[in-house]
C-alpha atoms as a PDB file:
ATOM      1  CA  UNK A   1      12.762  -8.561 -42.543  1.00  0.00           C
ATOM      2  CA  UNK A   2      15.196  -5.728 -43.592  1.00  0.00           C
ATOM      3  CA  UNK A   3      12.676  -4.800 -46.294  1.00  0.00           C
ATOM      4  CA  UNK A   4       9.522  -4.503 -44.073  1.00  0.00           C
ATOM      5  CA  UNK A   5      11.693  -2.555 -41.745  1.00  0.00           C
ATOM      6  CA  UNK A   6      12.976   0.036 -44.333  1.00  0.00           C
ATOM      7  CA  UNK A   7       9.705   0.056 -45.544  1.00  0.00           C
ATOM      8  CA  UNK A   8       8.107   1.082 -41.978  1.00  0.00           C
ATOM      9  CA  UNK A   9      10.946   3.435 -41.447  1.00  0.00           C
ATOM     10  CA  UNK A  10      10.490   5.192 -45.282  1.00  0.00           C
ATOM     11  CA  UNK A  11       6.674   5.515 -45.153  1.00  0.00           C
ATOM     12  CA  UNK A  12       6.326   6.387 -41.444  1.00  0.00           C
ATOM     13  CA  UNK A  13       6.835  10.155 -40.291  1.00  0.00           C
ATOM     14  CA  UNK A  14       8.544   9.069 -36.986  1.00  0.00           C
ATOM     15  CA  UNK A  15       8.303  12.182 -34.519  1.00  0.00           C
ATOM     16  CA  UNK A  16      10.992  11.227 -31.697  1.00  0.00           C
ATOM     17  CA  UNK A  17      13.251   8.308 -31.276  1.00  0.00           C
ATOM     18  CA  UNK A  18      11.053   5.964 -29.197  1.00  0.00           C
ATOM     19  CA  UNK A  19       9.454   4.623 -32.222  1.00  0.00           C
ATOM     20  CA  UNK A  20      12.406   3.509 -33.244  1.00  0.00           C
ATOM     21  CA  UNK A  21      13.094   1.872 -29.980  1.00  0.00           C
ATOM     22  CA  UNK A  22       9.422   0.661 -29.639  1.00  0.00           C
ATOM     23  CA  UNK A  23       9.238  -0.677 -33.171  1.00  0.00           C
ATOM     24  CA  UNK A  24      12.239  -1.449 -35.186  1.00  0.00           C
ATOM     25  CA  UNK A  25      14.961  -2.503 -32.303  1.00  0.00           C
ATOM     26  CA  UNK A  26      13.085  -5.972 -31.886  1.00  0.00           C
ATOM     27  CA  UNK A  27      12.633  -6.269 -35.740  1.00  0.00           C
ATOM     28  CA  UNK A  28      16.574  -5.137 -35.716  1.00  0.00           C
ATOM     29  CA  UNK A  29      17.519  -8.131 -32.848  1.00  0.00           C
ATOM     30  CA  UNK A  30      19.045  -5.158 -30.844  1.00  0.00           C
ATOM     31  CA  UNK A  31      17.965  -4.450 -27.280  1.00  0.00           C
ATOM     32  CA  UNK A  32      18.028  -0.996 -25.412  1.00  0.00           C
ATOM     33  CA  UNK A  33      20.556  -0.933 -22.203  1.00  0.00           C
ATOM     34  CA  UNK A  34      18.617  -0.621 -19.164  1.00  0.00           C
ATOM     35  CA  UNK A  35      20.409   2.143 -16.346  1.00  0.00           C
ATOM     36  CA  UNK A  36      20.086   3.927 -12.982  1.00  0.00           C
ATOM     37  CA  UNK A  37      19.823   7.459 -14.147  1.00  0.00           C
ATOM     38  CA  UNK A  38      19.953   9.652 -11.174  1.00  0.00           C
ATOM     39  CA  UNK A  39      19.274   8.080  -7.507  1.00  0.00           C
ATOM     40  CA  UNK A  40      19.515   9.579  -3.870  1.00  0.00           C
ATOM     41  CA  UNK A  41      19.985   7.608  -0.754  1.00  0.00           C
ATOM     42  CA  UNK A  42      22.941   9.210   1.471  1.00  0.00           C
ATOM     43  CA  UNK A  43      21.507  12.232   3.107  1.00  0.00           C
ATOM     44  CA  UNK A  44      23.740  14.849   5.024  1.00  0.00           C
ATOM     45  CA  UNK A  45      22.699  14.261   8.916  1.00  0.00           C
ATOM     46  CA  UNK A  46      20.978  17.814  10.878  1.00  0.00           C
ATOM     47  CA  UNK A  47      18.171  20.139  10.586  1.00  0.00           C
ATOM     48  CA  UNK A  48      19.705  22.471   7.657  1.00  0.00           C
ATOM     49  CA  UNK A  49      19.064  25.667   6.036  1.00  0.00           C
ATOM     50  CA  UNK A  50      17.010  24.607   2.648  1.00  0.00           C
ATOM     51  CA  UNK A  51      19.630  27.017   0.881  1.00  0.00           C
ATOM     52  CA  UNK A  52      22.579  25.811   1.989  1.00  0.00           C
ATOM     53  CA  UNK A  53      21.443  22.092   1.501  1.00  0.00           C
ATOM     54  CA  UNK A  54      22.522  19.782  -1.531  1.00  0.00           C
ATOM     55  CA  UNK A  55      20.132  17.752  -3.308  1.00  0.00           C
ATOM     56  CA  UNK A  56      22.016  17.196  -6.050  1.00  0.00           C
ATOM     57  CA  UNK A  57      21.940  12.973  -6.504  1.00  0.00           C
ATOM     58  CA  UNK A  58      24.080  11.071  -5.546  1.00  0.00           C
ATOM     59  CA  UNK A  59      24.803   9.036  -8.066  1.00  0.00           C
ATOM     60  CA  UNK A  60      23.989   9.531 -12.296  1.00  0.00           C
ATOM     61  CA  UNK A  61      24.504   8.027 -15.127  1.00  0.00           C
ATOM     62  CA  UNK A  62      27.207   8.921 -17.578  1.00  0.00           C
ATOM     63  CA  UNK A  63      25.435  12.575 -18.874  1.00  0.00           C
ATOM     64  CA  UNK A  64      22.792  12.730 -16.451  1.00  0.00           C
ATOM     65  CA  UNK A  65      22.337  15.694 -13.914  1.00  0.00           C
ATOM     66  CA  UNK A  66      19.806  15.523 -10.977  1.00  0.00           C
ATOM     67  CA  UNK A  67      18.743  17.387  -8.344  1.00  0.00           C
ATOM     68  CA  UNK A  68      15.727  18.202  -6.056  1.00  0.00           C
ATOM     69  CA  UNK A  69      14.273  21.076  -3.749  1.00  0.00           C
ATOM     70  CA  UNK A  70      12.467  20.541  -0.828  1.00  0.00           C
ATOM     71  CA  UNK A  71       9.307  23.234  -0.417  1.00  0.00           C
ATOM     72  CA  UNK A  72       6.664  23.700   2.160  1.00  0.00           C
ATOM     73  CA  UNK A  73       5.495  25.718   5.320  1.00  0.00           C
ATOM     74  CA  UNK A  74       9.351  26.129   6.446  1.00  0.00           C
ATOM     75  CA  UNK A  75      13.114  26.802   5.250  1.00  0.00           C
ATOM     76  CA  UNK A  76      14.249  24.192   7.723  1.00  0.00           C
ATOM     77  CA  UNK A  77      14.968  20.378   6.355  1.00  0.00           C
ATOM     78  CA  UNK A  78      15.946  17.326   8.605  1.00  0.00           C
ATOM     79  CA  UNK A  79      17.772  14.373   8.102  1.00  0.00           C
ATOM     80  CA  UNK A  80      18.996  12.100  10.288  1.00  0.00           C
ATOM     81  CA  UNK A  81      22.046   9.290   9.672  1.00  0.00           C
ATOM     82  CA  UNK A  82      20.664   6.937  12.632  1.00  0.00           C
ATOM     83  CA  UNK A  83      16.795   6.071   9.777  1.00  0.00           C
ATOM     84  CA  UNK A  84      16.803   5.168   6.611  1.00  0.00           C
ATOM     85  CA  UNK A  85      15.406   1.705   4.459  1.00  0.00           C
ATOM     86  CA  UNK A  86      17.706  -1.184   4.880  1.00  0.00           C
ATOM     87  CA  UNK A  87      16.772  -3.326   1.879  1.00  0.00           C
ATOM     88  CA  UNK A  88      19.374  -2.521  -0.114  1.00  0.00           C
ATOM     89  CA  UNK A  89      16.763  -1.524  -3.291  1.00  0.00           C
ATOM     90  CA  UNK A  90      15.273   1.660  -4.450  1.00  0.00           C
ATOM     91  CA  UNK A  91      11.527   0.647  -4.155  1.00  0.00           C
ATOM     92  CA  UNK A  92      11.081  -2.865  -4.597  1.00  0.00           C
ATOM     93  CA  UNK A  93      12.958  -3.707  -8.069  1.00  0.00           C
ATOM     94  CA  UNK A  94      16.284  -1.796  -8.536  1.00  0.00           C
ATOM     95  CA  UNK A  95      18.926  -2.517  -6.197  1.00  0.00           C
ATOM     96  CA  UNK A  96      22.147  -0.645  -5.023  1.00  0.00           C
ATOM     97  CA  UNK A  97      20.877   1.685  -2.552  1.00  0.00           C
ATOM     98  CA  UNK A  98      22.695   2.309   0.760  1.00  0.00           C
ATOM     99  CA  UNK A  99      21.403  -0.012   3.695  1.00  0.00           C
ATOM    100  CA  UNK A 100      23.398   2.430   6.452  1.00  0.00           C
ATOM    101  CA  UNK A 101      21.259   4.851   8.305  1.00  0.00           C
ATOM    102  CA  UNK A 102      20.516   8.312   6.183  1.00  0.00           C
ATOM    103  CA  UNK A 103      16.683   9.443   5.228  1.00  0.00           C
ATOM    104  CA  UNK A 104      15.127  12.706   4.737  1.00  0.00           C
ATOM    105  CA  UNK A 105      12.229  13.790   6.553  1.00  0.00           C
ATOM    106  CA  UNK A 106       8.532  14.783   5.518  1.00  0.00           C
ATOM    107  CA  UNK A 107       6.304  16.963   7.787  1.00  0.00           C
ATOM    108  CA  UNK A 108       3.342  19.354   7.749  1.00  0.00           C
ATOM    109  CA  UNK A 109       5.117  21.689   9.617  1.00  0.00           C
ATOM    110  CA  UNK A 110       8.510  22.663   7.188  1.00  0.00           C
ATOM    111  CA  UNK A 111       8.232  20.681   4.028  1.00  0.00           C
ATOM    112  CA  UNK A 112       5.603  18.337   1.963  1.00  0.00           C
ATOM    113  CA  UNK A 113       6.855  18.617  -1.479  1.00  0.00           C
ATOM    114  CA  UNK A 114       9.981  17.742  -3.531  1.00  0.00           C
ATOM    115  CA  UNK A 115      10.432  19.404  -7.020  1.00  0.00           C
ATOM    116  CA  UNK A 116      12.641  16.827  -8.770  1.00  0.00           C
ATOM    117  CA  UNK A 117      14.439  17.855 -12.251  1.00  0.00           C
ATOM    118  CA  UNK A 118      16.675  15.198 -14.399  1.00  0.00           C
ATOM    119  CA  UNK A 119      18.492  16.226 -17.316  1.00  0.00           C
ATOM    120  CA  UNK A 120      20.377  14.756 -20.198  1.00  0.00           C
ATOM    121  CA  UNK A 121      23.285  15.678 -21.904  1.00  0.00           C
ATOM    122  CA  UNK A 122      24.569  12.340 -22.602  1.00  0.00           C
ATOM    123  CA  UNK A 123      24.834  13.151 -26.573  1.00  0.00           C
ATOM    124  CA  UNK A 124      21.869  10.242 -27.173  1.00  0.00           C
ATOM    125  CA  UNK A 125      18.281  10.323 -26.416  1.00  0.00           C
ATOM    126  CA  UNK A 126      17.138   7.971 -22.978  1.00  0.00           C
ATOM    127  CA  UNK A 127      13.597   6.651 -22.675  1.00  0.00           C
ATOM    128  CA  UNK A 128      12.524   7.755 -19.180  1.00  0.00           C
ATOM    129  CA  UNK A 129      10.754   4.622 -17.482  1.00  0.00           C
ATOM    130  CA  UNK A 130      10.237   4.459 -13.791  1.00  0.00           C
ATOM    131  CA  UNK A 131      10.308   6.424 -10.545  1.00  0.00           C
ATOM    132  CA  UNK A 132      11.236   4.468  -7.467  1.00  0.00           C
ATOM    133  CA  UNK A 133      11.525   5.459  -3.506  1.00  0.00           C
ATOM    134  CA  UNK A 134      10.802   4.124  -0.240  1.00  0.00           C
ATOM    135  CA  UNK A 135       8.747   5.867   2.199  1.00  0.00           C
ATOM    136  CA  UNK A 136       7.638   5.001   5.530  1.00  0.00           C
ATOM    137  CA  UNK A 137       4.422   6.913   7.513  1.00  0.00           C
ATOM    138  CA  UNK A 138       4.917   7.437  10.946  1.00  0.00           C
ATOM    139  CA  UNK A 139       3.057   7.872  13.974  1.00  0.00           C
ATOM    140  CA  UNK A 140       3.906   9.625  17.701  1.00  0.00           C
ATOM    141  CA  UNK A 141       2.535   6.566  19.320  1.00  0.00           C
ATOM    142  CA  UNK A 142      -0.198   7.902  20.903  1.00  0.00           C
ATOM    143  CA  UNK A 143      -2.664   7.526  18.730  1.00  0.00           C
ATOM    144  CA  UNK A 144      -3.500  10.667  17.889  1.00  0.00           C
ATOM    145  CA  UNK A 145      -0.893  12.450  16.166  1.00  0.00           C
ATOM    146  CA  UNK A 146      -0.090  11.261  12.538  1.00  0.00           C
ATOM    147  CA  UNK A 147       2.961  12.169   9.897  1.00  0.00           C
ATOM    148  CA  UNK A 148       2.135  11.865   6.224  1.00  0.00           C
ATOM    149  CA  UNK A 149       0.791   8.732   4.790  1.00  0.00           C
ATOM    150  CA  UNK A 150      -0.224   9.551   1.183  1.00  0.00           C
ATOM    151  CA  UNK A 151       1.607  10.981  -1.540  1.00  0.00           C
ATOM    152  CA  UNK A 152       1.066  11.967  -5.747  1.00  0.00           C
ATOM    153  CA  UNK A 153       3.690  12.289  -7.853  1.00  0.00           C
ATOM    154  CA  UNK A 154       3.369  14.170 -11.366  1.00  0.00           C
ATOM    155  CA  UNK A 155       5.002  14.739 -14.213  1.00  0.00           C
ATOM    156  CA  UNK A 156       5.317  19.211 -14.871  1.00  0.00           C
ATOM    157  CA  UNK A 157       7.530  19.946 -16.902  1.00  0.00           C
ATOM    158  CA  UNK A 158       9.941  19.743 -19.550  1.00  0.00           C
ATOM    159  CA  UNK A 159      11.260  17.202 -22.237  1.00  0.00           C
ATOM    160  CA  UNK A 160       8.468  14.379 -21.770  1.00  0.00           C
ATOM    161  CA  UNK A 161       4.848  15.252 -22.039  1.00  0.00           C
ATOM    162  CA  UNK A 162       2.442  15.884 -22.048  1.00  0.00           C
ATOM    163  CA  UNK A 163       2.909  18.582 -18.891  1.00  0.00           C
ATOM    164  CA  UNK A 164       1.625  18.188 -15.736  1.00  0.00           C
ATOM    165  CA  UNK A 165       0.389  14.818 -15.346  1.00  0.00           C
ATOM    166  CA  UNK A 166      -0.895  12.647 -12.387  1.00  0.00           C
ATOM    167  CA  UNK A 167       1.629   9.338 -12.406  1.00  0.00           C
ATOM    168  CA  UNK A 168       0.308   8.554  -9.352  1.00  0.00           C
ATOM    169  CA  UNK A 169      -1.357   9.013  -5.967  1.00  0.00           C
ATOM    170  CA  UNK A 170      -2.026   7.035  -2.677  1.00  0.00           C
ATOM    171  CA  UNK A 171      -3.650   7.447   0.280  1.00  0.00           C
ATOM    172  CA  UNK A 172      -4.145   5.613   3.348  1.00  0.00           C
ATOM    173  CA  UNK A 173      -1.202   3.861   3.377  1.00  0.00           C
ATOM    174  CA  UNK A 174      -0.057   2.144   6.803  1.00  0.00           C
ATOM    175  CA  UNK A 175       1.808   3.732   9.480  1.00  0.00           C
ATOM    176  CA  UNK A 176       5.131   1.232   9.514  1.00  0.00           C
ATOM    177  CA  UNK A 177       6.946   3.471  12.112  1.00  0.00           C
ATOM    178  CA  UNK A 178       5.750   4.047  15.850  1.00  0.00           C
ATOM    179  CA  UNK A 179       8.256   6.805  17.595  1.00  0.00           C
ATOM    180  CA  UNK A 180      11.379   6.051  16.634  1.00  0.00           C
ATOM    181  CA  UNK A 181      10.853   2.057  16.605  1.00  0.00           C
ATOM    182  CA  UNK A 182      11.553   0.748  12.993  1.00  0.00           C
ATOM    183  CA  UNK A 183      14.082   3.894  12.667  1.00  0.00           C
ATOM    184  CA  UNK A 184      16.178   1.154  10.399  1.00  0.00           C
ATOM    185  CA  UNK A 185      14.293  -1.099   8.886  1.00  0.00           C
ATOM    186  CA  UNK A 186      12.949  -2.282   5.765  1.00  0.00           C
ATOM    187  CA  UNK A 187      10.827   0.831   4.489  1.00  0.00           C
ATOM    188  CA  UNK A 188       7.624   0.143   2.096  1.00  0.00           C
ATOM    189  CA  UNK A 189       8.619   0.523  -1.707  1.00  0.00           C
ATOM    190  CA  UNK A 190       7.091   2.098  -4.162  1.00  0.00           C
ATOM    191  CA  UNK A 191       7.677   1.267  -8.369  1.00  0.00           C
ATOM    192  CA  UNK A 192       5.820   3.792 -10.359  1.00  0.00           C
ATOM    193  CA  UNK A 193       5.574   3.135 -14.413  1.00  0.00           C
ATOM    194  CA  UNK A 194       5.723   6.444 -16.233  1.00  0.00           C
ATOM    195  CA  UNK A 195       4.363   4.382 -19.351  1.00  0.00           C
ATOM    196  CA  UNK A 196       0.688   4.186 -18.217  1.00  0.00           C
ATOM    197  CA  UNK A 197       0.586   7.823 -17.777  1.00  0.00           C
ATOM    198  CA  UNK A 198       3.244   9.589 -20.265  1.00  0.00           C
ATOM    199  CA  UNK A 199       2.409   9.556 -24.059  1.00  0.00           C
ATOM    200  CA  UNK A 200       6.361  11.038 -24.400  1.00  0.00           C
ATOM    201  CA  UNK A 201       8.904   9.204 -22.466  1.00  0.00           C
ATOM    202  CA  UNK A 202      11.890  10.154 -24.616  1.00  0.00           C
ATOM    203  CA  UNK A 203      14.263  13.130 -22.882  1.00  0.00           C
ATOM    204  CA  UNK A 204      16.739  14.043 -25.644  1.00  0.00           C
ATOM    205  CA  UNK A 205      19.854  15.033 -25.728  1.00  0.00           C
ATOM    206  CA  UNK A 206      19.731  18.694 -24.223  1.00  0.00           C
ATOM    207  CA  UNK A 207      16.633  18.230 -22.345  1.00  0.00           C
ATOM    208  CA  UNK A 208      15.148  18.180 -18.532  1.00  0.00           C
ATOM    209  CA  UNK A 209      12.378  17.275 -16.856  1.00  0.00           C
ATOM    210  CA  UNK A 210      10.373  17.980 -13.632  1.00  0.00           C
ATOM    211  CA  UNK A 211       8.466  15.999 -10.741  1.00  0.00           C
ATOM    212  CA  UNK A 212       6.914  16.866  -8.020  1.00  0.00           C
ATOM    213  CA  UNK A 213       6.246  14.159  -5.273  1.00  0.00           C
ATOM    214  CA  UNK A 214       3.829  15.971  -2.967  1.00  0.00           C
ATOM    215  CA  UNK A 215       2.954  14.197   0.840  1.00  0.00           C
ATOM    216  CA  UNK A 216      -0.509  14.707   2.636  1.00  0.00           C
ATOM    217  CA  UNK A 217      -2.573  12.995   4.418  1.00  0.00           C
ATOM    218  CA  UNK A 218      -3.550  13.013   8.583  1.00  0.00           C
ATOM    219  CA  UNK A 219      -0.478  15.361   9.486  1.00  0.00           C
ATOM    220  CA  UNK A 220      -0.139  17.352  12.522  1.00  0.00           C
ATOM    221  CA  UNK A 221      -3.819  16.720  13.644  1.00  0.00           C
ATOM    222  CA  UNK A 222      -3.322  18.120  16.854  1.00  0.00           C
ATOM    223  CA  UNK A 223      -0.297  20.646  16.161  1.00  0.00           C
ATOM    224  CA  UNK A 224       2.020  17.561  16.585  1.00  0.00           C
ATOM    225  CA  UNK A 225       4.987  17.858  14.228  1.00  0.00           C
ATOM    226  CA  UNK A 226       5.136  14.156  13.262  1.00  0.00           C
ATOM    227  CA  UNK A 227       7.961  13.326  10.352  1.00  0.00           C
ATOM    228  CA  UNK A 228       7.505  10.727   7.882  1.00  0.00           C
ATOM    229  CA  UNK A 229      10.322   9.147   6.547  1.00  0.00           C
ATOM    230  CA  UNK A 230      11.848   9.208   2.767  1.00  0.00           C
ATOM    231  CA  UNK A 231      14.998   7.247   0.877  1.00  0.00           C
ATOM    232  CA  UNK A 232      16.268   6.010  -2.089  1.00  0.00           C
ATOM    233  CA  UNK A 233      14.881   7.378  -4.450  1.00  0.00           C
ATOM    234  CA  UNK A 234      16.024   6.560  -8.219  1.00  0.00           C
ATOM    235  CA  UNK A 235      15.263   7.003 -12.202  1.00  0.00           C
ATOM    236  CA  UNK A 236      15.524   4.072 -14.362  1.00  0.00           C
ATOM    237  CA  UNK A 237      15.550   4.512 -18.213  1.00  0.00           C
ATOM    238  CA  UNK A 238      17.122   2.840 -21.211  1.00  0.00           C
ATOM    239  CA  UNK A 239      19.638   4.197 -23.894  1.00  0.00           C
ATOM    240  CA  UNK A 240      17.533   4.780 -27.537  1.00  0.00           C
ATOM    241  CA  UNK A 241      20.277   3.056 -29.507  1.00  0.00           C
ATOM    242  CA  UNK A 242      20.941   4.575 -32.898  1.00  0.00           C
ATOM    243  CA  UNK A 243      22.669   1.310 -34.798  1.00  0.00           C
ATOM    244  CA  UNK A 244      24.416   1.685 -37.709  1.00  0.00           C
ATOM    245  CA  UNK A 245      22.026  -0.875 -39.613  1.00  0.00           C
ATOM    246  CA  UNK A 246      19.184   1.689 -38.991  1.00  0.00           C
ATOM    247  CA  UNK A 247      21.417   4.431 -40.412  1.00  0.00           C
ATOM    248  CA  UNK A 248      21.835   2.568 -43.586  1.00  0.00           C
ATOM    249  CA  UNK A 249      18.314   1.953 -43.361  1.00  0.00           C
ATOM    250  CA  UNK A 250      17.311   5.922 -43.720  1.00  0.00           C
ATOM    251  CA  UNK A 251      20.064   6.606 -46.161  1.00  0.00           C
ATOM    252  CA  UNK A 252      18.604   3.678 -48.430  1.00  0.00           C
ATOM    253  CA  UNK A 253      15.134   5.880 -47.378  1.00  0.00           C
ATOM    254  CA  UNK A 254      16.981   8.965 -48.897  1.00  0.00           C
ATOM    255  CA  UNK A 255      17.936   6.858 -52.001  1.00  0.00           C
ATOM    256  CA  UNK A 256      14.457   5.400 -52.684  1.00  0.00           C
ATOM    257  CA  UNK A 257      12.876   9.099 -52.048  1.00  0.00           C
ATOM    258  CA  UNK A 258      15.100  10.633 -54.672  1.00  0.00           C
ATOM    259  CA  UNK A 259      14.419   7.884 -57.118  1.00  0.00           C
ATOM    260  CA  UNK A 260      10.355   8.591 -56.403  1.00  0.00           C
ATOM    261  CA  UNK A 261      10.964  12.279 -57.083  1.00  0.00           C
ATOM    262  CA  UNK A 262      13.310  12.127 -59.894  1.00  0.00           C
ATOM    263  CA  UNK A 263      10.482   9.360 -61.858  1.00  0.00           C
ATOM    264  CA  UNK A 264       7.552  11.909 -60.886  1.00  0.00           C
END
């Protein structure tokens, strides 16, 4: 009821806006609006110059700035238009990603890690939910030579916390590309839920926050440059709604502090 809700909100010290969002919306019959923050999955074809390549994303959300920086042995960075995942989804659950031929490549020899920062200045607070990419190991077909075929991604930095936090990490995954066979085709996907992990979701207004998805795993065995394959990659988070029933909620908390002071 209204009553048990002002009451929660008037004798609860509530530190960021999820609570709000995690508590009262249901209690409120409101519901947060789910989006596609930030999301990459067109890559610029050719073996680049890190500094003169943009990562920026492709596509945000009203608000939302993204953008990523490939690190590792090497300034050099491939893509290539002619691979790429041809689902249509980033990972397995959001769809909207590009099924044409564009993918970034992951090797020993130039690059293993992506440093991935999202910000906010979308004037509201967004709950930060889910990571999601495709990524396919590959082999050179002789049975010796392996790309990557494990990966961790965690949390380092910024508005969410606490700071540098395993989300996730797995190994041994199978090798779904032999040469260049599979090139285009339906790439494994991979849904990781910051909620297990992050005891601070929220990214408020003004605020950014940094990944790092790192590859390993059986590369280059025998010196053999052998590239592992990367796409759409996305952000999904809600809005923390701020409705006006829950502002005439806090001012009624403002009222009913006064009236406590004032009879003390």
């Amino acid at each position: 009821t209204m009553k048990t809700i002002r009451h929660l909100l008037c004798s609860t010290k509530i530190q960021k806006p999820l609570a709000l969002s995690s508590l009262l919306l249901p209690a409120l019959g409101l519901t947060a609006s789910a989006a596609t923050l930030a999301s990459w999955d067109n890559w610029v074809s050719g073996s680049v110059d890190g500094s003169d390549y943009d990562y920026s994303a492709d596509a945000t959300f009203a608000g939302f700035n993204a953008t990523m920086t490939q690190v590792g042995n090497d300034t050099d960075r491939r893509t290539n238009d002619t691979w790429g995942s041809t689902d249509g989804t980033f990972g397995n659950d959001v769809s909207g990603a590009s099924t044409t031929g564009n993918a970034l490549f992951v090797a020993a020899s130039y690059a293993d890690t992506l440093l991935i920062t999202i910000s906010n200045s979308s004037g509201q607070a967004y709950q930060i939910d889910s990571f999601h990419f495709d990524f396919a190991p590959r082999e050179s077909g002789n049975a010796t030579d392996y790309g990557f075929n494990a990966f961790d991604l965690t949390y380092t930095s910024g508005g969410l916390g606490p700071d540098d936090t395993l989300i996730d990490s797995q190994s041994g995954l199978d090798y779904v590309l032999v040469k260049t066979t599979g090139a285009l085709s339906n790439y494994p996907g991979y849904d990781l839920d910051l909620a297990g992990d992050l005891s601070d979701l929220v990214l408020a207004d003004g605020e950014s926050a940094v990944f790092t998805l790192t590859f390993s795993g059986n590369a280059g065995e025998n010196g053999v440059n052998v590239s592992s394959v990367l796409d759409n990659l996305a952000f999904e988070g809600q809005v923390i709604p701020e409705p006006s029933s829950a502002a005439l909620i806090m001012a009624g908390c403002a009222g009913v502090l006064l009236m406590r002071r004032r009879r003390a």
